[in-house]
PDB file of N, CA and C in Angstrom:
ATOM      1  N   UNK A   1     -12.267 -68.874 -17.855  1.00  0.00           N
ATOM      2  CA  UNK A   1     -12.550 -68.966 -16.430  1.00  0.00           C
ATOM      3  C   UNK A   1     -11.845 -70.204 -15.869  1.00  0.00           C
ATOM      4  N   UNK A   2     -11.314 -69.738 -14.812  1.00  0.00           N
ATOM      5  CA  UNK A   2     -10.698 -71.063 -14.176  1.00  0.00           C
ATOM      6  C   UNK A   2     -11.174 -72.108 -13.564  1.00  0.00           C
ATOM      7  N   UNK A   3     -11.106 -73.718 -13.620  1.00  0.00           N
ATOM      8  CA  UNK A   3     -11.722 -74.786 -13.247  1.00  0.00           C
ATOM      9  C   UNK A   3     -11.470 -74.782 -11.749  1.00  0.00           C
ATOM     10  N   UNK A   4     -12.765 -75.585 -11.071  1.00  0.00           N
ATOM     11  CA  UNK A   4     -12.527 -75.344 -10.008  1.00  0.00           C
ATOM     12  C   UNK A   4     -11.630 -76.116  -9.068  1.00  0.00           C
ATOM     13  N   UNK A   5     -11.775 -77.406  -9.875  1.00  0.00           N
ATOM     14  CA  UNK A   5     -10.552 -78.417  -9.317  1.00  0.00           C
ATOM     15  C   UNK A   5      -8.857 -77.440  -9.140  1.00  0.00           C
ATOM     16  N   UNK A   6      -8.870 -76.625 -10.531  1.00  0.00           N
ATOM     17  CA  UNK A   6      -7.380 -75.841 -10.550  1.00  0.00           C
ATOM     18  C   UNK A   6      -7.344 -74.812  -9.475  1.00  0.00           C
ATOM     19  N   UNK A   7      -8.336 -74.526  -9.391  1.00  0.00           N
ATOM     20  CA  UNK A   7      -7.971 -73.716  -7.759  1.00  0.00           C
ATOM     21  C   UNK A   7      -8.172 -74.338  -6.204  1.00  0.00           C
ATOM     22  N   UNK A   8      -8.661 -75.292  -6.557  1.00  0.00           N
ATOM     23  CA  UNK A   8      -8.285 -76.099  -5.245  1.00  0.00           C
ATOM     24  C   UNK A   8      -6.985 -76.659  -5.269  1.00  0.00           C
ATOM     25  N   UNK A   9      -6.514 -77.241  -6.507  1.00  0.00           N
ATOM     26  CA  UNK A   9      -4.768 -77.354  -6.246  1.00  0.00           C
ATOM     27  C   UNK A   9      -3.934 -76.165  -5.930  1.00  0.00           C
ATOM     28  N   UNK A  10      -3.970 -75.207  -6.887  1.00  0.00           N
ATOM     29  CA  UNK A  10      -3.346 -74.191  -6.125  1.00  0.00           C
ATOM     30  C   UNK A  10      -3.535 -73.985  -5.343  1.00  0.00           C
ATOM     31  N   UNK A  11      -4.516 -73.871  -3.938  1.00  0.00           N
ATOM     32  CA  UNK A  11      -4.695 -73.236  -3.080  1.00  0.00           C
ATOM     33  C   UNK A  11      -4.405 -74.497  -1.888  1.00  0.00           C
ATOM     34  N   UNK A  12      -4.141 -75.687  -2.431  1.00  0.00           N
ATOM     35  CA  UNK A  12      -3.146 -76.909  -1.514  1.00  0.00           C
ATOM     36  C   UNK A  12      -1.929 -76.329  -1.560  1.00  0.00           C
ATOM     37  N   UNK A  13      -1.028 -76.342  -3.078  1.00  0.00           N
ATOM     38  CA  UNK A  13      -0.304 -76.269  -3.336  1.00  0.00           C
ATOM     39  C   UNK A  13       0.424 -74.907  -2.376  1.00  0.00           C
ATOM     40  N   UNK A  14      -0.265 -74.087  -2.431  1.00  0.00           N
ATOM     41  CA  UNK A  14       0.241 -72.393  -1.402  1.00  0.00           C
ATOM     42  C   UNK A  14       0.050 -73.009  -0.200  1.00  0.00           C
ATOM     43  N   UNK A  15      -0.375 -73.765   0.371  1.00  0.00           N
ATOM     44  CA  UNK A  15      -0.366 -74.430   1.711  1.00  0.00           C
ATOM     45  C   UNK A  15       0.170 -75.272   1.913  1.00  0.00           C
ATOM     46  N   UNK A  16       0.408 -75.907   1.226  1.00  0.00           N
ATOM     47  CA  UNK A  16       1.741 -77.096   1.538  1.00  0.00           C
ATOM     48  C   UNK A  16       2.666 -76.286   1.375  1.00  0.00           C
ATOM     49  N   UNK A  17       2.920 -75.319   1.204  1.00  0.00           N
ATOM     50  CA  UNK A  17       4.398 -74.240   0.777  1.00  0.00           C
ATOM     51  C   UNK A  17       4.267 -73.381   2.010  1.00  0.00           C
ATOM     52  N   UNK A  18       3.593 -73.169   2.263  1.00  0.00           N
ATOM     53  CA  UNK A  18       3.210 -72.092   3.910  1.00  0.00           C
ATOM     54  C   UNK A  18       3.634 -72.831   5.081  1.00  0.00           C
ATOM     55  N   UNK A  19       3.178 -74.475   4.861  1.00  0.00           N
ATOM     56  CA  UNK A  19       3.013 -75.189   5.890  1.00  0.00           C
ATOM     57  C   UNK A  19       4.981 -75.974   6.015  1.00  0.00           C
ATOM     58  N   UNK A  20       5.121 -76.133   4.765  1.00  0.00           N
ATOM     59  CA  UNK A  20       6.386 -76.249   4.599  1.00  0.00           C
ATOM     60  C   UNK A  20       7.651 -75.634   5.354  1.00  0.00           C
ATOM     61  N   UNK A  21       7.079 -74.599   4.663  1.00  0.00           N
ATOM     62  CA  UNK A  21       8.347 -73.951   5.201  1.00  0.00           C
ATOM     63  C   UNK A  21       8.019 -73.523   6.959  1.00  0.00           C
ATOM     64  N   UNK A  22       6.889 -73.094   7.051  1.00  0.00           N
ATOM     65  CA  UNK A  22       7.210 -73.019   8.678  1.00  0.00           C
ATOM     66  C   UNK A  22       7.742 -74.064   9.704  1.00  0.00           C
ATOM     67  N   UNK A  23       7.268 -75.326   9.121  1.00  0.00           N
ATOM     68  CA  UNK A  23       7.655 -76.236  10.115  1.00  0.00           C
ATOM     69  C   UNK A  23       9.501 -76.416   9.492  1.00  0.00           C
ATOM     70  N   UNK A  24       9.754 -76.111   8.534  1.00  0.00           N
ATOM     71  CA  UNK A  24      10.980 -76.331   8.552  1.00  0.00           C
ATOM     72  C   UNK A  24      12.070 -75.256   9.359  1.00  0.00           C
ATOM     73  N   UNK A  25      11.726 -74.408   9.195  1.00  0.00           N
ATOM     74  CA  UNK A  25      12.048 -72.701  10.072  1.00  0.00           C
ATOM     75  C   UNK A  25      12.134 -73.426  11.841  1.00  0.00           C
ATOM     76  N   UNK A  26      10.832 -74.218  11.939  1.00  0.00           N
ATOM     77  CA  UNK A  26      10.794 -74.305  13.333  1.00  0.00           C
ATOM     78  C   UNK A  26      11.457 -75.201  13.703  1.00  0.00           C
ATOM     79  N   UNK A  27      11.571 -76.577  12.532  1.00  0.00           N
ATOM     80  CA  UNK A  27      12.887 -77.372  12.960  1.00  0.00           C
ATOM     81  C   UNK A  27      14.397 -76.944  12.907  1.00  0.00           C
ATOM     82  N   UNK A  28      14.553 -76.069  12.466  1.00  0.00           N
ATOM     83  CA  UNK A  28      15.988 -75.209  12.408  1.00  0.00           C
ATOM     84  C   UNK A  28      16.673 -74.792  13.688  1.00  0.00           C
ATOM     85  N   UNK A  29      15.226 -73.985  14.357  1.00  0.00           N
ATOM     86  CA  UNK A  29      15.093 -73.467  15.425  1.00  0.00           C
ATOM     87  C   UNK A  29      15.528 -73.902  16.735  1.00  0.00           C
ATOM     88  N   UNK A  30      14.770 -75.429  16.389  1.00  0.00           N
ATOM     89  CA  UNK A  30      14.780 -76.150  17.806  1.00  0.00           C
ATOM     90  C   UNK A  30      15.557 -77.947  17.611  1.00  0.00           C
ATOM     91  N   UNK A  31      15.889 -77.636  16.186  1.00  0.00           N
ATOM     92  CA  UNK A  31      16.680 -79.125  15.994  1.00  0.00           C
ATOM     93  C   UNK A  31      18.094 -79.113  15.909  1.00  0.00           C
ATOM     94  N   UNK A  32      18.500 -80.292  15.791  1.00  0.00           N
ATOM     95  CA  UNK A  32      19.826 -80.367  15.054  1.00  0.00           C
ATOM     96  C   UNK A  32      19.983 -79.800  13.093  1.00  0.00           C
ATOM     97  N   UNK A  33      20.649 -78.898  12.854  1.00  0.00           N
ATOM     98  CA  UNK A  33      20.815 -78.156  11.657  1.00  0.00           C
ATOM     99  C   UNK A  33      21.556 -79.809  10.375  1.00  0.00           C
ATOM    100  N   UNK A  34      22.152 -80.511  11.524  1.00  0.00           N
ATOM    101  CA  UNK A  34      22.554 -81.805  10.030  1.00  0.00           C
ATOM    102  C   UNK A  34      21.334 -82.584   9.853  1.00  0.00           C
ATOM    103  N   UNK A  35      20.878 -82.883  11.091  1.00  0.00           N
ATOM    104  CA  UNK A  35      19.267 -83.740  10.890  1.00  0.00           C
ATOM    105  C   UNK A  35      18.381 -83.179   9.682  1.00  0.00           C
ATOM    106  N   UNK A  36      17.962 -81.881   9.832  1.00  0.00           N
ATOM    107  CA  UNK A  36      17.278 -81.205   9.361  1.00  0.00           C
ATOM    108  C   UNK A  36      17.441 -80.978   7.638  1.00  0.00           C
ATOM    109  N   UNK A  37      18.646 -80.151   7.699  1.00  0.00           N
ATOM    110  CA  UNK A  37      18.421 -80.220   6.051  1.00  0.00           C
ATOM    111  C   UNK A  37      19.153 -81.779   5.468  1.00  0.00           C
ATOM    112  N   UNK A  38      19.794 -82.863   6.026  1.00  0.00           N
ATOM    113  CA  UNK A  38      19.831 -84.070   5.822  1.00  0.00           C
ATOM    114  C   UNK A  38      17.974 -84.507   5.333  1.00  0.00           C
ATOM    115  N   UNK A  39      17.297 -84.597   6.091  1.00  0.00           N
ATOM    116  CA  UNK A  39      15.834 -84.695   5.634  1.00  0.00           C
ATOM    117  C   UNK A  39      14.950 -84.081   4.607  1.00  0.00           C
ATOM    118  N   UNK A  40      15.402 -82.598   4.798  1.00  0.00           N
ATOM    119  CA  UNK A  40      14.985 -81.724   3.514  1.00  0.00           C
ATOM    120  C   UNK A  40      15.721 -82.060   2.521  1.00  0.00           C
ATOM    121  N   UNK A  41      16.802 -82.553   2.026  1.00  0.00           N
ATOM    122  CA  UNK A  41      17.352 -82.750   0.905  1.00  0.00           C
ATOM    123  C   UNK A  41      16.869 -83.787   0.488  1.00  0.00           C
ATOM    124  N   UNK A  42      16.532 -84.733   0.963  1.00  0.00           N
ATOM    125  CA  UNK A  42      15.524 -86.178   0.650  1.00  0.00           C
ATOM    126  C   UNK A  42      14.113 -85.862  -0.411  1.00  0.00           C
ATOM    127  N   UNK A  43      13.821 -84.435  -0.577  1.00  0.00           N
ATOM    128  CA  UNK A  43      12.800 -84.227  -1.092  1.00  0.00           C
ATOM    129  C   UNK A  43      12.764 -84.716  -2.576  1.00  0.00           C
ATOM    130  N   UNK A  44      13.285 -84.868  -3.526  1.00  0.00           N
ATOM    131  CA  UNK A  44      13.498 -85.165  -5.053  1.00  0.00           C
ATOM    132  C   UNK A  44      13.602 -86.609  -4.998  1.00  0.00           C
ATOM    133  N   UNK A  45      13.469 -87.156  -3.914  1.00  0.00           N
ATOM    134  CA  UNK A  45      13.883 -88.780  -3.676  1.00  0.00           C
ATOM    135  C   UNK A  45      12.195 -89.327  -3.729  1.00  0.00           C
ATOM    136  N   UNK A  46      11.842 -88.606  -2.844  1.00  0.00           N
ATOM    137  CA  UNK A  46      10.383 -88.838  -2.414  1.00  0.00           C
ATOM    138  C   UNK A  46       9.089 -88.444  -3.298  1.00  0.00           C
ATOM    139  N   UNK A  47       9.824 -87.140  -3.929  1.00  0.00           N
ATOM    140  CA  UNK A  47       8.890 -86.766  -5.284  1.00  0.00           C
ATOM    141  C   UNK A  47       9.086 -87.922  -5.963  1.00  0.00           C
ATOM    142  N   UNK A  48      10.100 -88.552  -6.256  1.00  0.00           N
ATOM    143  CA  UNK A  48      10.303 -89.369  -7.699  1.00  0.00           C
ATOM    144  C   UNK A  48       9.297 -90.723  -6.943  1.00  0.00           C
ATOM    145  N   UNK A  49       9.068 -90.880  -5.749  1.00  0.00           N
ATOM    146  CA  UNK A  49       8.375 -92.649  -5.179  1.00  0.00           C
ATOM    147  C   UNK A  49       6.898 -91.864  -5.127  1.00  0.00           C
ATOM    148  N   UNK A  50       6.639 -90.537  -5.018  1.00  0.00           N
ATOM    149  CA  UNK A  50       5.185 -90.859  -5.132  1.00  0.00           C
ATOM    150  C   UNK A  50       4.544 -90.677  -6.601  1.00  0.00           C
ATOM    151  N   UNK A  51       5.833 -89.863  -7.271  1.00  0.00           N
ATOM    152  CA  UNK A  51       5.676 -89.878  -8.821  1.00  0.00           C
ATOM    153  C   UNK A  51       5.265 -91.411  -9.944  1.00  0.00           C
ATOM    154  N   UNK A  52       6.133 -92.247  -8.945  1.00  0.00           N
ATOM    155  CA  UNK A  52       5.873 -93.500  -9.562  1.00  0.00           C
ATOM    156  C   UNK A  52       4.900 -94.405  -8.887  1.00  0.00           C
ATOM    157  N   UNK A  53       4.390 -93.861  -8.129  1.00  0.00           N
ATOM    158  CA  UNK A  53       3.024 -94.663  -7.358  1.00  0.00           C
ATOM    159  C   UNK A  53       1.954 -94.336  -8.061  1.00  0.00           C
ATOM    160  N   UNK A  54       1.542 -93.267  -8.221  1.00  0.00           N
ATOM    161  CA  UNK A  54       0.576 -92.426  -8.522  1.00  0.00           C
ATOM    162  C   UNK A  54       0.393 -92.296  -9.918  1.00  0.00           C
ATOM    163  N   UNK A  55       1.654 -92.233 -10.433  1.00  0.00           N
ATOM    164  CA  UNK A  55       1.822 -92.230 -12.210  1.00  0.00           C
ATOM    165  C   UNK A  55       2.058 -93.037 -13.016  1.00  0.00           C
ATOM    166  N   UNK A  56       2.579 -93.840 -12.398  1.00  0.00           N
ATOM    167  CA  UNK A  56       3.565 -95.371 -12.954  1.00  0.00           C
ATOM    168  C   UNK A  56       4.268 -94.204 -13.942  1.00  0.00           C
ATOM    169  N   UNK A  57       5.281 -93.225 -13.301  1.00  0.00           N
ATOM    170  CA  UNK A  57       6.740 -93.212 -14.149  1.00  0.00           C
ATOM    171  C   UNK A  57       7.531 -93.898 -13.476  1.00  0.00           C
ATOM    172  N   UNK A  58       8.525 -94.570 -14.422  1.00  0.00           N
ATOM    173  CA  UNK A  58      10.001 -94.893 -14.061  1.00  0.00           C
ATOM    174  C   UNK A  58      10.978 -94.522 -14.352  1.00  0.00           C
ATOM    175  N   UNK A  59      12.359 -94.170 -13.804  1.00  0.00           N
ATOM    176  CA  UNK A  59      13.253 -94.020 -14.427  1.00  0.00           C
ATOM    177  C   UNK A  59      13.897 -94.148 -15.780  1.00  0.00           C
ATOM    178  N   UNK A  60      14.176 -93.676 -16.583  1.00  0.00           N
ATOM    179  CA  UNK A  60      14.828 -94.032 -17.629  1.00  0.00           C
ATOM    180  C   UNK A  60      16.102 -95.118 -17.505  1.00  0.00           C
ATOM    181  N   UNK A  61      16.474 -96.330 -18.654  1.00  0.00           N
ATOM    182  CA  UNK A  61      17.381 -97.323 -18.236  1.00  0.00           C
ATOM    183  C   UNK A  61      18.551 -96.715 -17.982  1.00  0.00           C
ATOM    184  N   UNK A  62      19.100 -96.919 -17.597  1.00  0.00           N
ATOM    185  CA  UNK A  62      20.877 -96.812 -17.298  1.00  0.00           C
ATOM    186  C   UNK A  62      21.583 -97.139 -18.599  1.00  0.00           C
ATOM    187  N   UNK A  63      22.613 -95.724 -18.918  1.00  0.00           N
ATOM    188  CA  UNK A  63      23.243 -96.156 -20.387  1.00  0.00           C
ATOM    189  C   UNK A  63      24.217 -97.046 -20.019  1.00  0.00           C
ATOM    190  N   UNK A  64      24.842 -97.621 -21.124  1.00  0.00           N
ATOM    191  CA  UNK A  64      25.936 -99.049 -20.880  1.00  0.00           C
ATOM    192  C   UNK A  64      26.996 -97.809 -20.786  1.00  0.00           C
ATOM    193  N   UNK A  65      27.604 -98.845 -19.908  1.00  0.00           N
ATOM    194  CA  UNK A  65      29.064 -97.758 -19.543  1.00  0.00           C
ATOM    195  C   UNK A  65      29.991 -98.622 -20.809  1.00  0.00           C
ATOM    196  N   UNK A  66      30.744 -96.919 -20.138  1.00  0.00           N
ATOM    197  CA  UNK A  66      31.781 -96.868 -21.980  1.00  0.00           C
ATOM    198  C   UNK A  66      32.603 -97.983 -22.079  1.00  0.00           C
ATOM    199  N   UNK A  67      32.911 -98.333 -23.276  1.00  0.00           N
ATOM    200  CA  UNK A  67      33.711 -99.309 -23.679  1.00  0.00           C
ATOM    201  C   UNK A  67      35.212 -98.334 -23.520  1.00  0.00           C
ATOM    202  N   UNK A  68      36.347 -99.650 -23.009  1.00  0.00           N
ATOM    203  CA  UNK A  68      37.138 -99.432 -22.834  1.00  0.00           C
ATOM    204  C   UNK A  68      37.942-100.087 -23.579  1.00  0.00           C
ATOM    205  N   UNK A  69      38.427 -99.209 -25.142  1.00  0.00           N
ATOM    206  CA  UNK A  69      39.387 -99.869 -26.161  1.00  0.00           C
ATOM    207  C   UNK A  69      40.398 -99.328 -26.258  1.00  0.00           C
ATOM    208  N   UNK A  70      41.423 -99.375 -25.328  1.00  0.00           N
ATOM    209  CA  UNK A  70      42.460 -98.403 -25.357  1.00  0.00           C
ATOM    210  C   UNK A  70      43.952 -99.074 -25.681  1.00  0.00           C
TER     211      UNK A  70
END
């Protein structure tokens, strides 16, 4: 049987996706088209800052750039 906390996320989760996309449809509609998905593409930026608020993840280090023995 499913917990009830897990269906209250899903049932955010289908609403933040409902709510999503309409208001994005409606900014399409009535905005500038570079504004718009310029902002929507920001999304993986913003996952990763509340990912690390909320979770304390961080990035993985940066590998050393290649040696140059030529």
């Amino acid at each position: 049987m499913a917990r009830p906390v897990g269906i209250v996320a899903m049932a955010a989760g289908g609403l933040s996706n409902i709510l999503g996309t309409v208001f994005y449809n409606r900014a399409m509609a009535t905005g500038s088209a570079t504004a718009v998905t310029g902002l929507s593409a920001c999304y993986p930026a913003i996952t990763f800052v509340i990912c690390a608020i909320f979770m304390g993840c961080a990035p993985p280090p940066a590998p050393p750039p290649p040696s140059s023995t030529a």
